[in-house]
N, C-alpha and C. Protein backbone atom coordinates (compact mmCIF):
# COMPACT_ATOMS: atom_id res chain seq x y z
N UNK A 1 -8.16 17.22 1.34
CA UNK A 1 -7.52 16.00 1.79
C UNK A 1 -6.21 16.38 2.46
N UNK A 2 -5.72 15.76 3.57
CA UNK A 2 -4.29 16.04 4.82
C UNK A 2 -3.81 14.93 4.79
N UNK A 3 -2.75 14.68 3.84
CA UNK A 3 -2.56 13.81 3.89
C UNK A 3 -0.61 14.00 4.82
N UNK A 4 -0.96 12.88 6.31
CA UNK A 4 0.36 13.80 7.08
C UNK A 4 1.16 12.58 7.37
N UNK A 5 2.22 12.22 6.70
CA UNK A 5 3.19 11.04 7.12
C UNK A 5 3.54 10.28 8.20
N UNK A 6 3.64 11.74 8.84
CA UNK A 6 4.33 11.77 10.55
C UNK A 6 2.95 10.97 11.30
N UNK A 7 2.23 11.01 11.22
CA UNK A 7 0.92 10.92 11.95
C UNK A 7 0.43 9.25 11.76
N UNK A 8 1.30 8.28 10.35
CA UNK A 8 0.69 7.10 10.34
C UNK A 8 1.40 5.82 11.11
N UNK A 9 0.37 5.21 11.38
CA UNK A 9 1.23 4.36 12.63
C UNK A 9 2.07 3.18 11.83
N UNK A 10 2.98 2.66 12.65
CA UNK A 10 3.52 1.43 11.98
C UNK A 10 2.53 0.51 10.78
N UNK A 11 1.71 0.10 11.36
CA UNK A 11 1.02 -1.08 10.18
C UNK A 11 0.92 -0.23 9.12
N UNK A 12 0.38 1.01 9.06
CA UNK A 12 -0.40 1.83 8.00
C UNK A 12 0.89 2.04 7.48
N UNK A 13 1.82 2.10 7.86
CA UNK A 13 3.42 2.35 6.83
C UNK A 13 3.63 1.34 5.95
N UNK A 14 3.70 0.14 6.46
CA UNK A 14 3.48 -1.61 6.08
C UNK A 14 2.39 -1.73 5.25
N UNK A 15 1.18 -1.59 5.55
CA UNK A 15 0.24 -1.83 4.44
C UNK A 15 0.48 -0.82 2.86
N UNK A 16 0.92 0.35 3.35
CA UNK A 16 0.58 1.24 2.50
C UNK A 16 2.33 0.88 1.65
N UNK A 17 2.96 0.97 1.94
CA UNK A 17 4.18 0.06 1.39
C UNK A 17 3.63 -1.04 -0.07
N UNK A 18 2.78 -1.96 1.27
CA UNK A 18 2.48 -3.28 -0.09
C UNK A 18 1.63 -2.54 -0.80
N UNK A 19 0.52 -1.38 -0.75
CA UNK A 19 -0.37 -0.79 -1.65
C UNK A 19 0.91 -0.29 -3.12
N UNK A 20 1.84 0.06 -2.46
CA UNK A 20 2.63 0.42 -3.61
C UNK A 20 3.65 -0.37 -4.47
N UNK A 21 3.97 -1.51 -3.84
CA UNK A 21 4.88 -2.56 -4.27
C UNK A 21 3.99 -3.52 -5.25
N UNK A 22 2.59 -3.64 -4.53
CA UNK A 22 1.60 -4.43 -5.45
C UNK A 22 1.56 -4.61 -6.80
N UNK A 23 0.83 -3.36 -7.34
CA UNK A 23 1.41 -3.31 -8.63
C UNK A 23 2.28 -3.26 -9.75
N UNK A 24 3.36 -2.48 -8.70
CA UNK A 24 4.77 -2.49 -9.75
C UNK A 24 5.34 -4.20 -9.54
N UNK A 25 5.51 -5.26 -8.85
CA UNK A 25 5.95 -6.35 -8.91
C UNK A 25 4.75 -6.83 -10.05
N UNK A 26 3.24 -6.59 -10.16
CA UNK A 26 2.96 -7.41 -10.89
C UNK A 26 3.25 -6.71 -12.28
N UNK A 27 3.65 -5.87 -12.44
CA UNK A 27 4.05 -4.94 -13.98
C UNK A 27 5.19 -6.25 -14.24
N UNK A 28 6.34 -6.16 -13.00
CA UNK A 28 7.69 -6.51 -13.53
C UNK A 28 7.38 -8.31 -13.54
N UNK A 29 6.47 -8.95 -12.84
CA UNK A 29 6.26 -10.37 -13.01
C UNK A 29 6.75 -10.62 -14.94
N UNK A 30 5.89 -9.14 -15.60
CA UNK A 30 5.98 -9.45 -17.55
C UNK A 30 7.62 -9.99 -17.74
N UNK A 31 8.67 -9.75 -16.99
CA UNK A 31 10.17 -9.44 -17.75
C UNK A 31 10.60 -10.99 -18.31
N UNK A 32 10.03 -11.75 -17.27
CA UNK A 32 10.57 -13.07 -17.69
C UNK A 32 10.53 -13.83 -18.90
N UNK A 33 8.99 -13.60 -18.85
CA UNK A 33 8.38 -14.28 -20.17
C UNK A 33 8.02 -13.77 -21.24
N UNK A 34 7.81 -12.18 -21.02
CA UNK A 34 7.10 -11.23 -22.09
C UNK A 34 8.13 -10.07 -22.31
N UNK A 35 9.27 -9.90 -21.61
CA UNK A 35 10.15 -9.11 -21.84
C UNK A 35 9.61 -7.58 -21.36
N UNK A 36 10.63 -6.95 -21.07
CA UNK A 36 10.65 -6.03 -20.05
C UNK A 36 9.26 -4.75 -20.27
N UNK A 37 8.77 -4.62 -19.37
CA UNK A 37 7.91 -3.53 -19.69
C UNK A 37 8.30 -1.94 -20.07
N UNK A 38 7.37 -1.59 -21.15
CA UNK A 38 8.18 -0.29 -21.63
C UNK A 38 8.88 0.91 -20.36
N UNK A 39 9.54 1.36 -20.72
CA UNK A 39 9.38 2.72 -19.07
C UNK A 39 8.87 3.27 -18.39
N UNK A 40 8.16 4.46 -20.16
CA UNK A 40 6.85 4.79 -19.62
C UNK A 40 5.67 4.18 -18.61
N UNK A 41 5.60 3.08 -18.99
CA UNK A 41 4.73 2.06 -18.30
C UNK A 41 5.06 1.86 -16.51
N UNK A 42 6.51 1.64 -16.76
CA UNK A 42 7.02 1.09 -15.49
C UNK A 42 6.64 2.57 -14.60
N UNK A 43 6.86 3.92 -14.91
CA UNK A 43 7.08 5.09 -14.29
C UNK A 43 5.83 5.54 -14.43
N UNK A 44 4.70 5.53 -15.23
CA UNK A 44 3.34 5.51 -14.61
C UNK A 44 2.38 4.69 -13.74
N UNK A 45 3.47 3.22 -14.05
CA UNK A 45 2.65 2.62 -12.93
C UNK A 45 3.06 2.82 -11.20
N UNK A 46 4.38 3.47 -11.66
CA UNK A 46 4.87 3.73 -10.04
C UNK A 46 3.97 4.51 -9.45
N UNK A 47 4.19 5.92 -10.26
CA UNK A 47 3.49 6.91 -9.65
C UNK A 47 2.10 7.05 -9.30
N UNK A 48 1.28 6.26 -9.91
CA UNK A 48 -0.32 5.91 -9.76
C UNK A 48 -0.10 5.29 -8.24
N UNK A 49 1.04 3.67 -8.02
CA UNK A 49 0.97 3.38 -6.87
C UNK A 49 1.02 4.10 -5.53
N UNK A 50 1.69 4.99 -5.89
CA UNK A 50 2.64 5.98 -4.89
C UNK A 50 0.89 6.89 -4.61
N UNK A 51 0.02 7.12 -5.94
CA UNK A 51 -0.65 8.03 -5.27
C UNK A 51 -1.58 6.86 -4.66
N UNK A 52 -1.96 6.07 -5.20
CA UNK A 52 -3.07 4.76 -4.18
C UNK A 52 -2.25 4.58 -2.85
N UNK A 53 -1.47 4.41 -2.60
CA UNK A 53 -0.76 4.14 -1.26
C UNK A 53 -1.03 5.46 -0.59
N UNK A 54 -0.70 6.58 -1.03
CA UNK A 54 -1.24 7.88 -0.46
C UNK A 54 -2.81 8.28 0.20
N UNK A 55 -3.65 7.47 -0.97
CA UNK A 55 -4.81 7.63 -0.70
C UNK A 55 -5.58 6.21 -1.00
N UNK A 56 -5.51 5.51 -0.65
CA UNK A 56 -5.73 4.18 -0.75
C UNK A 56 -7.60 3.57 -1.11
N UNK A 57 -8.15 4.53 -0.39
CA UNK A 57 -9.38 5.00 -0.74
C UNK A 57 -10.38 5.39 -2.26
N UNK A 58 -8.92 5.44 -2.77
CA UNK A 58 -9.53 6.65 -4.19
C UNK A 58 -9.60 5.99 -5.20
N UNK A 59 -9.96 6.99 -6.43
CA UNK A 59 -10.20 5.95 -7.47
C UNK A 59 -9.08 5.34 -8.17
N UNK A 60 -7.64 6.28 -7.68
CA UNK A 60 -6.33 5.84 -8.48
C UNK A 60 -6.19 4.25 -8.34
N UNK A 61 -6.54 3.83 -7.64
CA UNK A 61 -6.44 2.52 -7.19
C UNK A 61 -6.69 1.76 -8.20
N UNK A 62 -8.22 1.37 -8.76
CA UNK A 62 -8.69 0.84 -9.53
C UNK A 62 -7.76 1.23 -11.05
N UNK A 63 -7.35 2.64 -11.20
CA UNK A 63 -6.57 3.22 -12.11
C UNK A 63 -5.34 2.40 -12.61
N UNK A 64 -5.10 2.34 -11.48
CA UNK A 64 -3.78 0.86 -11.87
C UNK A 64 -3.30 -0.18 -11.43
N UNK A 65 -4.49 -0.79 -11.07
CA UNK A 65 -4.54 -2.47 -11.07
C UNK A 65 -5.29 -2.88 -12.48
N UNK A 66 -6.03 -1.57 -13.25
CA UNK A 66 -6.59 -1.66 -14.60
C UNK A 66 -5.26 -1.60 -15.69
N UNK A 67 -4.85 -1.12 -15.02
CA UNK A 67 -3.51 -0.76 -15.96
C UNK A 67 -2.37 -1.45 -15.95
N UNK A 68 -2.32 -2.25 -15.00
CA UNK A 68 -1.20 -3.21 -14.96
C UNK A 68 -2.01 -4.61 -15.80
N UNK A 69 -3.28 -4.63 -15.27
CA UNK A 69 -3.94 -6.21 -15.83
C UNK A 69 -3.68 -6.08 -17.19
N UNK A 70 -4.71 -4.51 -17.96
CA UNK A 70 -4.29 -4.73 -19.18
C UNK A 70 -2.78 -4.42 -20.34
N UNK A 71 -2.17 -4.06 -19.26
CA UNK A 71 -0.53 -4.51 -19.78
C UNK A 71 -0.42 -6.03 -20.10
N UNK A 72 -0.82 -6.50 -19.10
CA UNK A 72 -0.64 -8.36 -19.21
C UNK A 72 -1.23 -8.82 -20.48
N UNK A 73 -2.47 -8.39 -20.34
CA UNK A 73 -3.17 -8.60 -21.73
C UNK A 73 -3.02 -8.48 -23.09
N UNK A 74 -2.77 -7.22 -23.00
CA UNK A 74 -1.53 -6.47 -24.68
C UNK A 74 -0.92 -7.52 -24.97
N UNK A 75 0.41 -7.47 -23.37
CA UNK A 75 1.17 -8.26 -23.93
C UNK A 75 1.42 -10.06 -24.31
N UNK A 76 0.28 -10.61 -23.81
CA UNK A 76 0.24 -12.51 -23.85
C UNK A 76 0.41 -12.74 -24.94
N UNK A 77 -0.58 -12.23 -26.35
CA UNK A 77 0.20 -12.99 -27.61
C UNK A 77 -0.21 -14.57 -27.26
N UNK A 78 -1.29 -14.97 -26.76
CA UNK A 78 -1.64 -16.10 -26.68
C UNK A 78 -0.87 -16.97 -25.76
N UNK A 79 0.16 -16.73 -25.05
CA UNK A 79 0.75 -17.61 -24.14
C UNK A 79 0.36 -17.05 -22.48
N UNK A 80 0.57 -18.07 -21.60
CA UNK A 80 0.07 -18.17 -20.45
C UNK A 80 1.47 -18.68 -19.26
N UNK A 81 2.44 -17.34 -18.99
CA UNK A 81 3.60 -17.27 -18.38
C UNK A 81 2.87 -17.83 -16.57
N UNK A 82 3.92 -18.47 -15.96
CA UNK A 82 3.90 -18.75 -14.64
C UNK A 82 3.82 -16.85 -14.13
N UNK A 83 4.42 -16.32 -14.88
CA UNK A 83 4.63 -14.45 -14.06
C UNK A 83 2.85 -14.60 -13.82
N UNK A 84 2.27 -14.52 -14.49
CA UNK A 84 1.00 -14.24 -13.91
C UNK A 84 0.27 -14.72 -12.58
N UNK A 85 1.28 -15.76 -12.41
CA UNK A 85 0.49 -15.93 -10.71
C UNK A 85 1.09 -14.81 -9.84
N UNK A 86 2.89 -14.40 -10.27
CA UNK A 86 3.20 -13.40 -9.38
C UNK A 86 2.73 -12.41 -9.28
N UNK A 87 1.85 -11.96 -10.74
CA UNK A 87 0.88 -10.41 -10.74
C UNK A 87 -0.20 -10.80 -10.22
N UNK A 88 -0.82 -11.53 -9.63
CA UNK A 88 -2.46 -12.18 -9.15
C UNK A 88 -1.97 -11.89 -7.68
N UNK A 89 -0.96 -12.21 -7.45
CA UNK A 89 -0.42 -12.06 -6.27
C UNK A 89 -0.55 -10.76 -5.29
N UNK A 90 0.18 -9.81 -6.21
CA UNK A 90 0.82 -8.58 -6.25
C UNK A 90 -0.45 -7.91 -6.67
N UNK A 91 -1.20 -8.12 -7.08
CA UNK A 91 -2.48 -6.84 -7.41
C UNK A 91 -3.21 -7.81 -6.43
N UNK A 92 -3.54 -8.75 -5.84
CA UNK A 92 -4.40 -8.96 -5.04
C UNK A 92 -3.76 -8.61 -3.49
N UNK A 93 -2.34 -8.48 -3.52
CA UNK A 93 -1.70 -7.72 -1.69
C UNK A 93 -1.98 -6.03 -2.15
N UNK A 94 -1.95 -5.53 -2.93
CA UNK A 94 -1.87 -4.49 -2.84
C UNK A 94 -3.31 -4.27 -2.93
N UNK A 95 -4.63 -4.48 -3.45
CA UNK A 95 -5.84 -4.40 -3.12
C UNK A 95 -6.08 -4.80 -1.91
N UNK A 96 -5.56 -5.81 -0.74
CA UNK A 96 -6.26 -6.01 0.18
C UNK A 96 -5.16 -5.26 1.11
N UNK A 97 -4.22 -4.66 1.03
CA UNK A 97 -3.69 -3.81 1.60
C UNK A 97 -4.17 -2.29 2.07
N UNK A 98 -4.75 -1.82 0.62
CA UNK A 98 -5.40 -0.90 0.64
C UNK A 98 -6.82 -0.65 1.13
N UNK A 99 -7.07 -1.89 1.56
CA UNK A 99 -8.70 -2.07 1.96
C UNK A 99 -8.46 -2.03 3.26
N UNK A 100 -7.42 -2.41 4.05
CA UNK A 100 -7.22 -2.53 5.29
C UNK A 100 -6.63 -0.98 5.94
N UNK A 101 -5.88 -0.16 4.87
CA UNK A 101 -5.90 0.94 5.49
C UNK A 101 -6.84 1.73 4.99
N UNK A 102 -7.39 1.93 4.50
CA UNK A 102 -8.54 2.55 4.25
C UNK A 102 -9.67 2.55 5.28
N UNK A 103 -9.53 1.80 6.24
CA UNK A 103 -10.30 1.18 7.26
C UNK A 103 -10.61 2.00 8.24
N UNK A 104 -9.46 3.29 8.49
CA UNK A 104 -10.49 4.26 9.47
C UNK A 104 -8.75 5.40 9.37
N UNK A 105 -8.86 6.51 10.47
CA UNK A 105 -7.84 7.42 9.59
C UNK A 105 -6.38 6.90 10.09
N UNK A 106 -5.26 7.79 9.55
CA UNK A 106 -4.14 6.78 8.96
C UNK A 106 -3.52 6.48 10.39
N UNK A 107 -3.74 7.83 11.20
CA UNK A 107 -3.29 7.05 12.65
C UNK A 107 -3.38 6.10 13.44
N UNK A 108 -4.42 5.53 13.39
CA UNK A 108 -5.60 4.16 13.85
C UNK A 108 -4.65 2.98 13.83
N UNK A 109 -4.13 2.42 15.05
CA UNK A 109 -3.29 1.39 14.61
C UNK A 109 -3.89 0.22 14.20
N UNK A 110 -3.42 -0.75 13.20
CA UNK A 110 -4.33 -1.40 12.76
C UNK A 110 -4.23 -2.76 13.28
N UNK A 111 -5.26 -3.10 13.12
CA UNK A 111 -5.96 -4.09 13.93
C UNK A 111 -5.84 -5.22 13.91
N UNK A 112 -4.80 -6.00 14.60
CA UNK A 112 -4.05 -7.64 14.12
C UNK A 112 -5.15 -8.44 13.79
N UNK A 113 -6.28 -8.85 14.56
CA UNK A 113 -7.11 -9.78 14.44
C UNK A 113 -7.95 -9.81 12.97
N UNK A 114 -7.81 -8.22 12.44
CA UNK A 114 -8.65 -7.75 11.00
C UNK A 114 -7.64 -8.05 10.20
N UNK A 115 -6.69 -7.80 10.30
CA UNK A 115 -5.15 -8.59 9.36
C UNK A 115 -5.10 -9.49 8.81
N UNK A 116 -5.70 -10.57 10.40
CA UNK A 116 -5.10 -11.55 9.93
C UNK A 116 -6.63 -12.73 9.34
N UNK A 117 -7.63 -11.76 9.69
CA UNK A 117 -8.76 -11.96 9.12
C UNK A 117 -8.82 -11.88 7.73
N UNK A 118 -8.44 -10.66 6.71
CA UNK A 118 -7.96 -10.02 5.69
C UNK A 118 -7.04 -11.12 4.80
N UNK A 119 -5.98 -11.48 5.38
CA UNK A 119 -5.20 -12.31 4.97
C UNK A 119 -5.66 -13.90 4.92
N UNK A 120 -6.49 -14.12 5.99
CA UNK A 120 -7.10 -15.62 5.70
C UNK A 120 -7.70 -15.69 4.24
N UNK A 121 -8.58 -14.40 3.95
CA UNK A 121 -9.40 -14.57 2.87
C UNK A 121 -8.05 -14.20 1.34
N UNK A 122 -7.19 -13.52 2.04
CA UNK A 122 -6.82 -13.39 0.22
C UNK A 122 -6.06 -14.68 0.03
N UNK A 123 -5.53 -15.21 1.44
CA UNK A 123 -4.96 -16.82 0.72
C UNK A 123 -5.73 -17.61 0.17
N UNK A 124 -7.05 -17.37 0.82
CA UNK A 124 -7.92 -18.66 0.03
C UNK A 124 -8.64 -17.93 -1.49
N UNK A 125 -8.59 -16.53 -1.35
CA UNK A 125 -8.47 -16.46 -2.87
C UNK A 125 -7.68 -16.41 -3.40
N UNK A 126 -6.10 -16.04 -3.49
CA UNK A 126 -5.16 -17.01 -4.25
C UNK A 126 -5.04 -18.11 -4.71
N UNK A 127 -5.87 -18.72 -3.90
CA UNK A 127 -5.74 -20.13 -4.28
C UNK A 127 -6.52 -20.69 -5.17
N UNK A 128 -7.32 -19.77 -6.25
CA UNK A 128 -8.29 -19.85 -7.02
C UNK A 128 -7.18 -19.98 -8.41
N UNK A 129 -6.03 -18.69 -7.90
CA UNK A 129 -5.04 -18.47 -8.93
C UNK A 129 -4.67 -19.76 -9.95
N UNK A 130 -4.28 -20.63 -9.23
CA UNK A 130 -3.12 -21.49 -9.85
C UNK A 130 -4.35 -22.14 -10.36
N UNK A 131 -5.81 -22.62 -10.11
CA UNK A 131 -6.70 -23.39 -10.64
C UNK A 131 -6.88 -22.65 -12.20
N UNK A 132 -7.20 -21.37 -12.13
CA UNK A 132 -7.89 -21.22 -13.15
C UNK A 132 -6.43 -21.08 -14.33
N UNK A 133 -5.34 -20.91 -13.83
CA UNK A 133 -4.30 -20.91 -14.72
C UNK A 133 -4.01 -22.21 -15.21
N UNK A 134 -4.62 -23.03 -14.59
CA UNK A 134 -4.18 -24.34 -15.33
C UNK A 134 -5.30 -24.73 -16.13
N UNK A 135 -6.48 -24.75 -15.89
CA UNK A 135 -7.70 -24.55 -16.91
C UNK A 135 -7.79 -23.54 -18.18
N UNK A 136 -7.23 -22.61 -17.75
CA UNK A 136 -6.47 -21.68 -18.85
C UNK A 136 -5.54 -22.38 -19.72
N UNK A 137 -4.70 -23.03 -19.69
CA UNK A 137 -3.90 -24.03 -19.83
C UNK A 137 -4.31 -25.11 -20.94
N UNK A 138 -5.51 -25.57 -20.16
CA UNK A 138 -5.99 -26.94 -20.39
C UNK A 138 -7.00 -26.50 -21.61
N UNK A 139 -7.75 -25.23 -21.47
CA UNK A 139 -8.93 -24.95 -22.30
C UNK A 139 -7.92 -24.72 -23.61
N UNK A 140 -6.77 -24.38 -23.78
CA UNK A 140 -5.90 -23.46 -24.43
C UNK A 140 -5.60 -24.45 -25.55
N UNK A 141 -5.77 -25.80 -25.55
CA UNK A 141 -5.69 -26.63 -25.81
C UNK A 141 -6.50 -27.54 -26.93
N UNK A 142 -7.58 -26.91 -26.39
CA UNK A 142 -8.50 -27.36 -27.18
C UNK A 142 -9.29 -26.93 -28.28
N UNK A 143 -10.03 -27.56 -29.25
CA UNK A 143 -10.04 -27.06 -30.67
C UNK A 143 -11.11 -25.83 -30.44
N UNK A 144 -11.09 -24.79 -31.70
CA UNK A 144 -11.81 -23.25 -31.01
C UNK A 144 -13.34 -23.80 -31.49
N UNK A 145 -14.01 -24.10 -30.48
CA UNK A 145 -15.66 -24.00 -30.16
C UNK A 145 -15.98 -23.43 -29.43
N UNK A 146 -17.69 -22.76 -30.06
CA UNK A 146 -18.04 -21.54 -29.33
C UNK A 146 -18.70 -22.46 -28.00
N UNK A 147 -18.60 -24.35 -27.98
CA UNK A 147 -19.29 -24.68 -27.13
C UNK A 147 -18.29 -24.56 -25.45
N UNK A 148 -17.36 -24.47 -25.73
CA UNK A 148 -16.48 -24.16 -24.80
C UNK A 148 -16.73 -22.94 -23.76
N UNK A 149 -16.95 -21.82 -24.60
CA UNK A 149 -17.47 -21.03 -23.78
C UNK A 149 -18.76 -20.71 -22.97
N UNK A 150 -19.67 -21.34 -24.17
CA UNK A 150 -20.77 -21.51 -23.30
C UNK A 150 -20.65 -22.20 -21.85
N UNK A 151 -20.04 -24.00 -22.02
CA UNK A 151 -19.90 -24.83 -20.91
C UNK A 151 -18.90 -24.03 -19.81
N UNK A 152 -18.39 -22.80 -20.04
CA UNK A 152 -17.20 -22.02 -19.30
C UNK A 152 -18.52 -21.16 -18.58
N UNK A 153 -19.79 -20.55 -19.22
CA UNK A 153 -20.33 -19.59 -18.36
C UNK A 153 -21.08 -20.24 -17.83
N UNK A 154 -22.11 -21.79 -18.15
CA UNK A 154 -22.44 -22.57 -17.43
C UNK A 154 -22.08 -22.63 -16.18
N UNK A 155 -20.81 -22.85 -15.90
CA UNK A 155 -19.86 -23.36 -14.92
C UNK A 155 -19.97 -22.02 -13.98
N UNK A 156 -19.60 -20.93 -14.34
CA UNK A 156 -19.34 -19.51 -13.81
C UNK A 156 -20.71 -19.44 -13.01
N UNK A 157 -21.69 -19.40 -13.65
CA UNK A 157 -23.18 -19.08 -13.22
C UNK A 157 -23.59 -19.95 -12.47
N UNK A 158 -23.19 -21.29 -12.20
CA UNK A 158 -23.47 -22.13 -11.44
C UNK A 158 -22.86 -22.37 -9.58
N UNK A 159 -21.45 -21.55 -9.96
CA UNK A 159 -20.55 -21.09 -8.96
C UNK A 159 -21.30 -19.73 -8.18
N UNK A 160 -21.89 -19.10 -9.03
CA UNK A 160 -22.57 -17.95 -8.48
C UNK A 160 -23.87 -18.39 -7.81
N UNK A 161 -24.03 -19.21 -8.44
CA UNK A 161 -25.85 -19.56 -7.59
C UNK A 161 -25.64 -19.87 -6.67
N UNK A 162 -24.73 -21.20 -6.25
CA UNK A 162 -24.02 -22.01 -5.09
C UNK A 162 -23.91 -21.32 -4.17
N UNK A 163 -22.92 -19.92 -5.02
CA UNK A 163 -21.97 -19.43 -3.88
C UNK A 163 -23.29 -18.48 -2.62
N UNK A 164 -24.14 -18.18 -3.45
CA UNK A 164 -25.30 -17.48 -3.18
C UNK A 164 -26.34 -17.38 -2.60
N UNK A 165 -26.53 -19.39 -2.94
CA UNK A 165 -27.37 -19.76 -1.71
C UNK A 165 -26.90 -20.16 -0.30
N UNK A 166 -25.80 -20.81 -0.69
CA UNK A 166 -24.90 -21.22 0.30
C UNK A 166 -24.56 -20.05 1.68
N UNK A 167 -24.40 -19.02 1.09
CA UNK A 167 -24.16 -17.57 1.74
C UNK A 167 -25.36 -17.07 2.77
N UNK A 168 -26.45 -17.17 1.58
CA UNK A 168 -27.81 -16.61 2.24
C UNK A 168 -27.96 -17.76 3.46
N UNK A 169 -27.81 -19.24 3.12
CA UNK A 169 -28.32 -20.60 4.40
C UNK A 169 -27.57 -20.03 5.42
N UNK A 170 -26.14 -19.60 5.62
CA UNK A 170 -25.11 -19.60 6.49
C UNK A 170 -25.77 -18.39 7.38
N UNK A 171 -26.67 -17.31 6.85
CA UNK A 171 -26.56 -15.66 7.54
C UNK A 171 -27.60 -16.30 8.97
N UNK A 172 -27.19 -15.79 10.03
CA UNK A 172 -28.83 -15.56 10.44
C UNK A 172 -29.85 -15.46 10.45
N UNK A 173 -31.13 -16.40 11.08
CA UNK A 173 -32.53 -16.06 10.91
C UNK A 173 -32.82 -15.44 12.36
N UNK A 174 -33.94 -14.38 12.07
CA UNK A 174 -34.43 -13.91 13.07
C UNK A 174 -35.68 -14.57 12.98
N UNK A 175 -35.86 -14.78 14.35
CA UNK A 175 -37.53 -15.68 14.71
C UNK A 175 -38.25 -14.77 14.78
N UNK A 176 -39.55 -14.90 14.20
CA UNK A 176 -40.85 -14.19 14.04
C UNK A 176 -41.44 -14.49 15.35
């Protein structure tokens, strides 16, 4: 692997930037509500970013957007902080950051129209964010039945069929 600084064009500096800011903002989203993340934590999650931004491609990637989520997790203790939309945020720019340079080699200037293609879709999946945090919210609420979860994968599996057929009607038919 060559990996050569000098050689990446403007965007790929920019993307690969948010590949590394991604995660550490959603580490630090914890300080508000869950109190500060240990060091260790903070200084392995840097350096994982630093190497995903390096290689954006690789498996470090997945390495610590796993590692920041289940920080969040450790730490909830059953409560449901507003910080978590800022880490949904922040691990979802720095995943679609990294998908965009990953896209061909680092010199390749990148491609406004795929940007801003890229970015149409992570706003409208953000925007899933604040729904399911308030259903999170709302379910959080209610007395512990296992019927809850069932009517929760109901719902899930039903979103998947939709989403599925809906997908397949939209593709192209080729005429016989």
């Amino acid at each position: 692997m060559n990996i050569r600084w000098g050689d990446w064009s403007r965007g790929q500096w920019a993307l690969r930037l948010l590949v590394l800011l991604g995660p550490v903002v959603a580490l630090l989203a914890q300080w508000p509500s869950l109190g500060a993340p240990r060091p260790w934590l903070i200084a392995l999650t840097v350096a994982l970013a630093a190497g995903f931004a390096l290689v954006p491609e690789s498996v470090v990637g997945a390495v610590v957007l796993l590692l920041v989520a289940f920080s969040w997790v450790n730490g909830l203790e059953h409560r449901l902080p507003l910080g978590a939309l800022v880490a949904a945020a922040g691990l979802l720019v720095s995943h679609l950051a990294a998908l965009l340079a990953s896209y061909g080699p680092a010199r390749l200037p990148v491609s406004a129209p795929v940007a801003r293609l890229w970015a149409r879709r992570g706003v409208l999946l953000f925007l899933s964010a604040p729904a399911v945090w308030l259903l999170a919210l709302g379910v959080r609420r209610l007395p512990d039945s296992g019927s809850v979860w069932v009517l929760g994968l109901v719902v899930a599996l039903s979103v998947v069929v939709v989403t599925a057929a809906a997908s397949q009607a939209a593709l192209p038919r080729e005429r016989e």
